[in-house]
PDB file of N, CA and C in Angstrom:
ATOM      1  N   UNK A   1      -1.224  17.373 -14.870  1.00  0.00           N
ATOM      2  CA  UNK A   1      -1.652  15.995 -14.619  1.00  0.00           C
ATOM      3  C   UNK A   1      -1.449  15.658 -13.141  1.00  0.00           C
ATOM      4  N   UNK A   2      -2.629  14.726 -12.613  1.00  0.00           N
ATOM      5  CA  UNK A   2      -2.361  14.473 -11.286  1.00  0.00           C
ATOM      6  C   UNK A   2      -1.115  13.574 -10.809  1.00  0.00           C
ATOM      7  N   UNK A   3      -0.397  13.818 -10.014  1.00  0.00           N
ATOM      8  CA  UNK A   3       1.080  13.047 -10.041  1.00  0.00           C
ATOM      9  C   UNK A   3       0.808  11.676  -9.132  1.00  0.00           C
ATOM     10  N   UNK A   4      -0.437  11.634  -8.985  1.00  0.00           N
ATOM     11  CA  UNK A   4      -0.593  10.149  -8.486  1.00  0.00           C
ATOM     12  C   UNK A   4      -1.884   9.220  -9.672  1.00  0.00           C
ATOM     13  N   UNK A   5      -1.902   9.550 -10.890  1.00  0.00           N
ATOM     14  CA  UNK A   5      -2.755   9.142 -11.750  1.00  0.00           C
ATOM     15  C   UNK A   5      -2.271   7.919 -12.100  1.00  0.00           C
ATOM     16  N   UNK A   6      -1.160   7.289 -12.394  1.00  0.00           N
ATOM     17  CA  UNK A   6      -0.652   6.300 -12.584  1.00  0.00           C
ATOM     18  C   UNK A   6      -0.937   5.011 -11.946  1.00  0.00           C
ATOM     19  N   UNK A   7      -0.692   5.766 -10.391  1.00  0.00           N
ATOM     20  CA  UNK A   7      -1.735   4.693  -9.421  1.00  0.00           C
ATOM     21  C   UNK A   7      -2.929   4.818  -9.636  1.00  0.00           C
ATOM     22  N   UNK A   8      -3.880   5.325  -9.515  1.00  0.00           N
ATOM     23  CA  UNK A   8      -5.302   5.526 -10.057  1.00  0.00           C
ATOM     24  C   UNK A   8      -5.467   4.561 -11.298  1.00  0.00           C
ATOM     25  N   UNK A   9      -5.026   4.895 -12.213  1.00  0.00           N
ATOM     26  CA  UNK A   9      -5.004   4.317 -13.543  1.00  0.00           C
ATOM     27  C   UNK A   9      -5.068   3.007 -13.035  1.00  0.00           C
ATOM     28  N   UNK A  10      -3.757   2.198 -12.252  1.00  0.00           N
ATOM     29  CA  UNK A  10      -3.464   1.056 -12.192  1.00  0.00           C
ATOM     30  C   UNK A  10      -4.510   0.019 -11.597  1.00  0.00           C
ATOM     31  N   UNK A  11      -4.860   0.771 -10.139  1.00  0.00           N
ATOM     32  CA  UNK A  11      -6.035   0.000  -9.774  1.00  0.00           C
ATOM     33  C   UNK A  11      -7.387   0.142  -9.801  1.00  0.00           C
ATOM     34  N   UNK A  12      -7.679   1.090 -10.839  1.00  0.00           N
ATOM     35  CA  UNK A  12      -9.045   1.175 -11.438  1.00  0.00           C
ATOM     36  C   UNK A  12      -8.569  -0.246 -12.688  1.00  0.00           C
ATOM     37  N   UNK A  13      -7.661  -0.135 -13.836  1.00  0.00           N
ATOM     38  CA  UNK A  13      -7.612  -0.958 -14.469  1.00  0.00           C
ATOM     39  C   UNK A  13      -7.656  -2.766 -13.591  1.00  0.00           C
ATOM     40  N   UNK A  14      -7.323  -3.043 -12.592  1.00  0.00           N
ATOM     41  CA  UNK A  14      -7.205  -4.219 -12.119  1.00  0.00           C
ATOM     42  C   UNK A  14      -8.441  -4.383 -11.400  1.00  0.00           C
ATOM     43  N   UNK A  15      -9.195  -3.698 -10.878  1.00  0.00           N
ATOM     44  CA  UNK A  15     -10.682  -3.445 -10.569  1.00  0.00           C
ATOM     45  C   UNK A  15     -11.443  -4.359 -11.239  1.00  0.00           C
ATOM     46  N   UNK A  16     -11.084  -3.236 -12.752  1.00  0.00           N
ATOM     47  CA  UNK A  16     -12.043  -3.409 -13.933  1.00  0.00           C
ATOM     48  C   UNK A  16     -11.707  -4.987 -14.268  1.00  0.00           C
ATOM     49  N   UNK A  17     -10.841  -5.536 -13.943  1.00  0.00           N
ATOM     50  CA  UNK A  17     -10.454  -7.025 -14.838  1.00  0.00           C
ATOM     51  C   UNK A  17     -11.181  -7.494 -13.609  1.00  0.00           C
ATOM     52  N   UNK A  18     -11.282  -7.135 -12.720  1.00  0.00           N
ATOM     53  CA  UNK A  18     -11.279  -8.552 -11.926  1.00  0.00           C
ATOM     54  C   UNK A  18     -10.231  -9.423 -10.931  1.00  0.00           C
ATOM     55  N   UNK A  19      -9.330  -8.387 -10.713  1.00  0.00           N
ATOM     56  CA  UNK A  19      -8.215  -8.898  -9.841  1.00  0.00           C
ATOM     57  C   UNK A  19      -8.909  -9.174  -8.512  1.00  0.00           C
ATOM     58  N   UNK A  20      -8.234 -10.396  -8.034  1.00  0.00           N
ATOM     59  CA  UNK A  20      -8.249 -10.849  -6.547  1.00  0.00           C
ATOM     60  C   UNK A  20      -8.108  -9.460  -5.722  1.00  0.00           C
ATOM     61  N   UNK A  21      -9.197  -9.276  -4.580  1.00  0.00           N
ATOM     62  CA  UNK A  21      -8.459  -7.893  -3.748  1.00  0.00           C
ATOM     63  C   UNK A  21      -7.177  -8.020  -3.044  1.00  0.00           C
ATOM     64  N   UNK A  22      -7.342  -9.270  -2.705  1.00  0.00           N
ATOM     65  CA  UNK A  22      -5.579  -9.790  -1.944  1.00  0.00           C
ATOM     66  C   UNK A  22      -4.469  -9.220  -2.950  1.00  0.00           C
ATOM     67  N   UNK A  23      -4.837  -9.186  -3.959  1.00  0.00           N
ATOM     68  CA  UNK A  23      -3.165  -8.754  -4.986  1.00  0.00           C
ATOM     69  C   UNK A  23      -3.274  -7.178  -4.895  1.00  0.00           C
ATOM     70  N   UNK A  24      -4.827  -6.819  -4.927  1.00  0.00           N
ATOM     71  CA  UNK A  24      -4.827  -5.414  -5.540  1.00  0.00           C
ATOM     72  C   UNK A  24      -4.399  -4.401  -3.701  1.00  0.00           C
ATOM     73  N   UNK A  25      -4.986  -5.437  -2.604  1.00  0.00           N
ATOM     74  CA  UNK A  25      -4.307  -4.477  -1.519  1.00  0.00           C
ATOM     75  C   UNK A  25      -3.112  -4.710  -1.265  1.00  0.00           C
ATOM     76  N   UNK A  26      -2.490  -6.083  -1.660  1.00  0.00           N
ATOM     77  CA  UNK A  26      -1.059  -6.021  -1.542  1.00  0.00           C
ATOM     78  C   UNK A  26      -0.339  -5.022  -2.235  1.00  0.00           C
ATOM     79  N   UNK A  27      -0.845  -4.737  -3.547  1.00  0.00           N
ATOM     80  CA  UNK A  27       0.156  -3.804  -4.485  1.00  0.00           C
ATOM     81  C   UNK A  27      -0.083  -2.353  -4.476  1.00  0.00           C
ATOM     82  N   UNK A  28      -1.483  -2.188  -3.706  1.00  0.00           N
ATOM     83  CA  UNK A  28      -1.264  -0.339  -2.859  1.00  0.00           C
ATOM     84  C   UNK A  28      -0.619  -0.002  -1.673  1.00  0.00           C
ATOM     85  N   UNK A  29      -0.143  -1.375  -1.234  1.00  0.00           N
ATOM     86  CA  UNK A  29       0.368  -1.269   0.038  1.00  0.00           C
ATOM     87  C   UNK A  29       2.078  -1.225  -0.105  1.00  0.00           C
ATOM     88  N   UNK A  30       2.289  -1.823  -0.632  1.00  0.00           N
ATOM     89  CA  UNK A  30       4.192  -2.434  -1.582  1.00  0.00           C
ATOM     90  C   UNK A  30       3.857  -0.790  -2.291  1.00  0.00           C
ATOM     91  N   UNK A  31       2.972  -0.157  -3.176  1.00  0.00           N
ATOM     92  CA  UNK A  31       3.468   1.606  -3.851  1.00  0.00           C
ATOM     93  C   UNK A  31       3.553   2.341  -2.639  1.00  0.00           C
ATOM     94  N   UNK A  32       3.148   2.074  -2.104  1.00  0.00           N
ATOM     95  CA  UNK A  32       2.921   3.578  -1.197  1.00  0.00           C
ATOM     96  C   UNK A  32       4.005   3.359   0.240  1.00  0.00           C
ATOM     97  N   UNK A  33       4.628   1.773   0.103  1.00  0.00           N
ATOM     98  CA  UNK A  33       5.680   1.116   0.684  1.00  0.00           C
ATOM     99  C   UNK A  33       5.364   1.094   2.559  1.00  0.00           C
ATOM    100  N   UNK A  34       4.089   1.032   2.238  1.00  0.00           N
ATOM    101  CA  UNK A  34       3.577   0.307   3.587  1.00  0.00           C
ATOM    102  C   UNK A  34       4.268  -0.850   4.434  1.00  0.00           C
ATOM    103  N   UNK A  35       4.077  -0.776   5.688  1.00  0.00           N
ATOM    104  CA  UNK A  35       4.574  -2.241   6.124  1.00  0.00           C
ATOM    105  C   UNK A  35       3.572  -3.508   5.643  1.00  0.00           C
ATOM    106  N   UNK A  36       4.076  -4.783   5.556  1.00  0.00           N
ATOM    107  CA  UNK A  36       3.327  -5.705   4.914  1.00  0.00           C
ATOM    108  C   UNK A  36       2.254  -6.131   6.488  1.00  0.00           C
ATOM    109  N   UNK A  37       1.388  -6.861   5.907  1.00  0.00           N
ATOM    110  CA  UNK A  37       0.034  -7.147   7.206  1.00  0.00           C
ATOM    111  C   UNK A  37       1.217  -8.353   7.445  1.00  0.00           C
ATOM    112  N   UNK A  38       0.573  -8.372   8.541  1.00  0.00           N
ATOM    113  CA  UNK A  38       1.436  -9.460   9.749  1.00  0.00           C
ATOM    114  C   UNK A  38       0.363 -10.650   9.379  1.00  0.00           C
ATOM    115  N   UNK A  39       1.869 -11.511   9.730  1.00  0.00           N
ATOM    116  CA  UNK A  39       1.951 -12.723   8.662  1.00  0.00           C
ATOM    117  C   UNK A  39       0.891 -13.939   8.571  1.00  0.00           C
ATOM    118  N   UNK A  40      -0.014 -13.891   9.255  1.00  0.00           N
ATOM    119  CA  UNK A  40      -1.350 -14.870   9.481  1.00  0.00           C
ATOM    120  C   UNK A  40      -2.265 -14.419   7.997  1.00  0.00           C
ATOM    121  N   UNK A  41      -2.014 -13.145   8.033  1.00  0.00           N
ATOM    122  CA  UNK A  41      -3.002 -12.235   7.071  1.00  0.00           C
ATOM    123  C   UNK A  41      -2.215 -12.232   5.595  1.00  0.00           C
ATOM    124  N   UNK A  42      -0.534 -12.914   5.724  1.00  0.00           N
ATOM    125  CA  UNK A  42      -0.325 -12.663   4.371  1.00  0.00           C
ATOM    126  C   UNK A  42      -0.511 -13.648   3.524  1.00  0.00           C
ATOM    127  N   UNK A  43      -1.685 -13.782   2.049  1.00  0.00           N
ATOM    128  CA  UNK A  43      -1.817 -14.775   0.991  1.00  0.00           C
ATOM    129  C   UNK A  43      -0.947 -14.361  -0.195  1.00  0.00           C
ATOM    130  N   UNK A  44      -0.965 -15.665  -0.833  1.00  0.00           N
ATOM    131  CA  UNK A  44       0.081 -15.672  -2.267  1.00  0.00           C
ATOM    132  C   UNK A  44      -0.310 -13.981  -3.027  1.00  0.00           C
ATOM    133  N   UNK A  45      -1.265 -14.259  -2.819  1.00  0.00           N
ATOM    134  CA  UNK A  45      -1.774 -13.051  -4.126  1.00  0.00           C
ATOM    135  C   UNK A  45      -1.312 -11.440  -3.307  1.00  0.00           C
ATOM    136  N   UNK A  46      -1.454 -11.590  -2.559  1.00  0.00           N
ATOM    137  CA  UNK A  46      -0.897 -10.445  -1.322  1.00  0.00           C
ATOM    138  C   UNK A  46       0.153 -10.124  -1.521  1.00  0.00           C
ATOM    139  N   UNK A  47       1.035 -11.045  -1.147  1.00  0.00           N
ATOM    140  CA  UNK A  47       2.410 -10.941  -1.288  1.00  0.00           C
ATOM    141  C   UNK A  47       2.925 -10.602  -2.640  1.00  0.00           C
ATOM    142  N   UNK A  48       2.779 -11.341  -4.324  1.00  0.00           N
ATOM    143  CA  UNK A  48       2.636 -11.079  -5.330  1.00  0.00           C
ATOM    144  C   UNK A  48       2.505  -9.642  -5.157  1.00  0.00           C
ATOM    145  N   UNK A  49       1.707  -9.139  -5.047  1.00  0.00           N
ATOM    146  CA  UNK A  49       0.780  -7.453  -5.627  1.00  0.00           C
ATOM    147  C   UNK A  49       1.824  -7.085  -4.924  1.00  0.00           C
ATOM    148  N   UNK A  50       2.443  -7.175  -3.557  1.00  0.00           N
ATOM    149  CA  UNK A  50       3.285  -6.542  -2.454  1.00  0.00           C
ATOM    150  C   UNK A  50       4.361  -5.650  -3.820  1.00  0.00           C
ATOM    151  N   UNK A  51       4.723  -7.111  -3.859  1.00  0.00           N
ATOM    152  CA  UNK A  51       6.101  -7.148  -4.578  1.00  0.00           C
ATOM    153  C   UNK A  51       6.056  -6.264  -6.189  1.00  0.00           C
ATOM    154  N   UNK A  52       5.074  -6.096  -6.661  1.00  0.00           N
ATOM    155  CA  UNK A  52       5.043  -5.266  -8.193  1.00  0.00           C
ATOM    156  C   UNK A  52       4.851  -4.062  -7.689  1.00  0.00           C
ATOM    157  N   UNK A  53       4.128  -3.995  -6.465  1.00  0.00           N
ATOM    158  CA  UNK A  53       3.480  -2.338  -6.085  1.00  0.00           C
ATOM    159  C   UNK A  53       5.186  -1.768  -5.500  1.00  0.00           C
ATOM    160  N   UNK A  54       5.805  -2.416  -4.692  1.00  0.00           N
ATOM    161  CA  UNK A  54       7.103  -2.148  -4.900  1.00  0.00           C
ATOM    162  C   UNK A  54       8.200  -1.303  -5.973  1.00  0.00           C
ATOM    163  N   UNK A  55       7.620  -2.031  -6.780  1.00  0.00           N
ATOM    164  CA  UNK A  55       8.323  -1.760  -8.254  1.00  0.00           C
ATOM    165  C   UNK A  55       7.805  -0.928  -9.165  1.00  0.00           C
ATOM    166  N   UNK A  56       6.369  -0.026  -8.102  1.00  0.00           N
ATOM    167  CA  UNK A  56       5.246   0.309  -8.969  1.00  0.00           C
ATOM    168  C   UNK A  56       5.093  -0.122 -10.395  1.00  0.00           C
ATOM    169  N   UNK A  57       4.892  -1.419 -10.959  1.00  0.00           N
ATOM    170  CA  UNK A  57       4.865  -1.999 -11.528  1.00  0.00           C
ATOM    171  C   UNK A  57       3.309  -2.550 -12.056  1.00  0.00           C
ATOM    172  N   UNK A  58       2.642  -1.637 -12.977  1.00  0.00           N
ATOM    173  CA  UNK A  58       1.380  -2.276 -13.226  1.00  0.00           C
ATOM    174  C   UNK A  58       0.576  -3.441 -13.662  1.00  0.00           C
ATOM    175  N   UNK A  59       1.800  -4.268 -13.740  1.00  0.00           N
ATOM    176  CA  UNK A  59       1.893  -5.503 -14.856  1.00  0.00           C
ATOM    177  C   UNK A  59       1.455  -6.910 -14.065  1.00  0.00           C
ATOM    178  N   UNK A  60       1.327  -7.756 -14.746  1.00  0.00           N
ATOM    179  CA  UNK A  60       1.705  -8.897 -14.347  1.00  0.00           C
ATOM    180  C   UNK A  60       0.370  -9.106 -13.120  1.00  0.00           C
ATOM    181  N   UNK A  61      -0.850  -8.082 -13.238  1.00  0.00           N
ATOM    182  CA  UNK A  61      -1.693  -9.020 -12.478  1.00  0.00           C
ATOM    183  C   UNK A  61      -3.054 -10.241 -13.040  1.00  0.00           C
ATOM    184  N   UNK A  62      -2.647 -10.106 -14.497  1.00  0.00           N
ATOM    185  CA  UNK A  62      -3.517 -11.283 -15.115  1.00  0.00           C
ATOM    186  C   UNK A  62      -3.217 -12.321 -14.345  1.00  0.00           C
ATOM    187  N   UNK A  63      -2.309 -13.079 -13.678  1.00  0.00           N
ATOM    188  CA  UNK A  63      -2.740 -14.559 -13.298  1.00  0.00           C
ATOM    189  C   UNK A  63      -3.464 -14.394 -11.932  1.00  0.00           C
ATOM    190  N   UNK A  64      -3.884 -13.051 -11.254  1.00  0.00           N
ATOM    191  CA  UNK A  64      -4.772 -12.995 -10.063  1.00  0.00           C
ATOM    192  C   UNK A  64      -6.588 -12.612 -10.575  1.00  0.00           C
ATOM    193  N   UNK A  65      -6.904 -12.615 -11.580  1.00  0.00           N
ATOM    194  CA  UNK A  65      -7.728 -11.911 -12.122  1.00  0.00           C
ATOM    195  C   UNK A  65      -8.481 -13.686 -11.441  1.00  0.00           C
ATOM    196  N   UNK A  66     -10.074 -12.949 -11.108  1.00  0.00           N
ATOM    197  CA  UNK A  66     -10.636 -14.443 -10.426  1.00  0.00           C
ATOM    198  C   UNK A  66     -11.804 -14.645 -11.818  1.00  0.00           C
ATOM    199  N   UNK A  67     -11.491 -15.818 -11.987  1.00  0.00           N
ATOM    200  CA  UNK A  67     -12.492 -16.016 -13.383  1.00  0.00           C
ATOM    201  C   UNK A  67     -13.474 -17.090 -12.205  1.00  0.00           C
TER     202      UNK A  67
END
């Protein structure tokens, strides 16, 4: 199995819903433990994703999903 499928998995699944891209580049940026974008550039949903991709944490991006 590919040892980065998990990530794959994660943001193909948040893709597919419909997540804000602000959450979904915050939370490849927080896995892969990037520095965060300088601070003019950082939004709620940014920061959010930051913080789960951190935790590689796939969860919790239904309230960014843009209906």
């Amino acid at each position: 199995m590919n040892p980065h499928q998990a990530y794959y998995d994660a943001v193909t699944k948040m893709e597919e819903a419909g997540v804000d891209s602000d959450f979904i580049q915050g939370w490849q940026s927080g896995y892969w433990l990037n520095p965060e974008r300088e601070e003019q550039r950082v939004t709620d949903a940014y920061k959010a994703g930051y913080e789960k991709g951190k935790e590689k944490d796939p969860t919790g991006f239904e309230d960014w999903i843009k209906k």
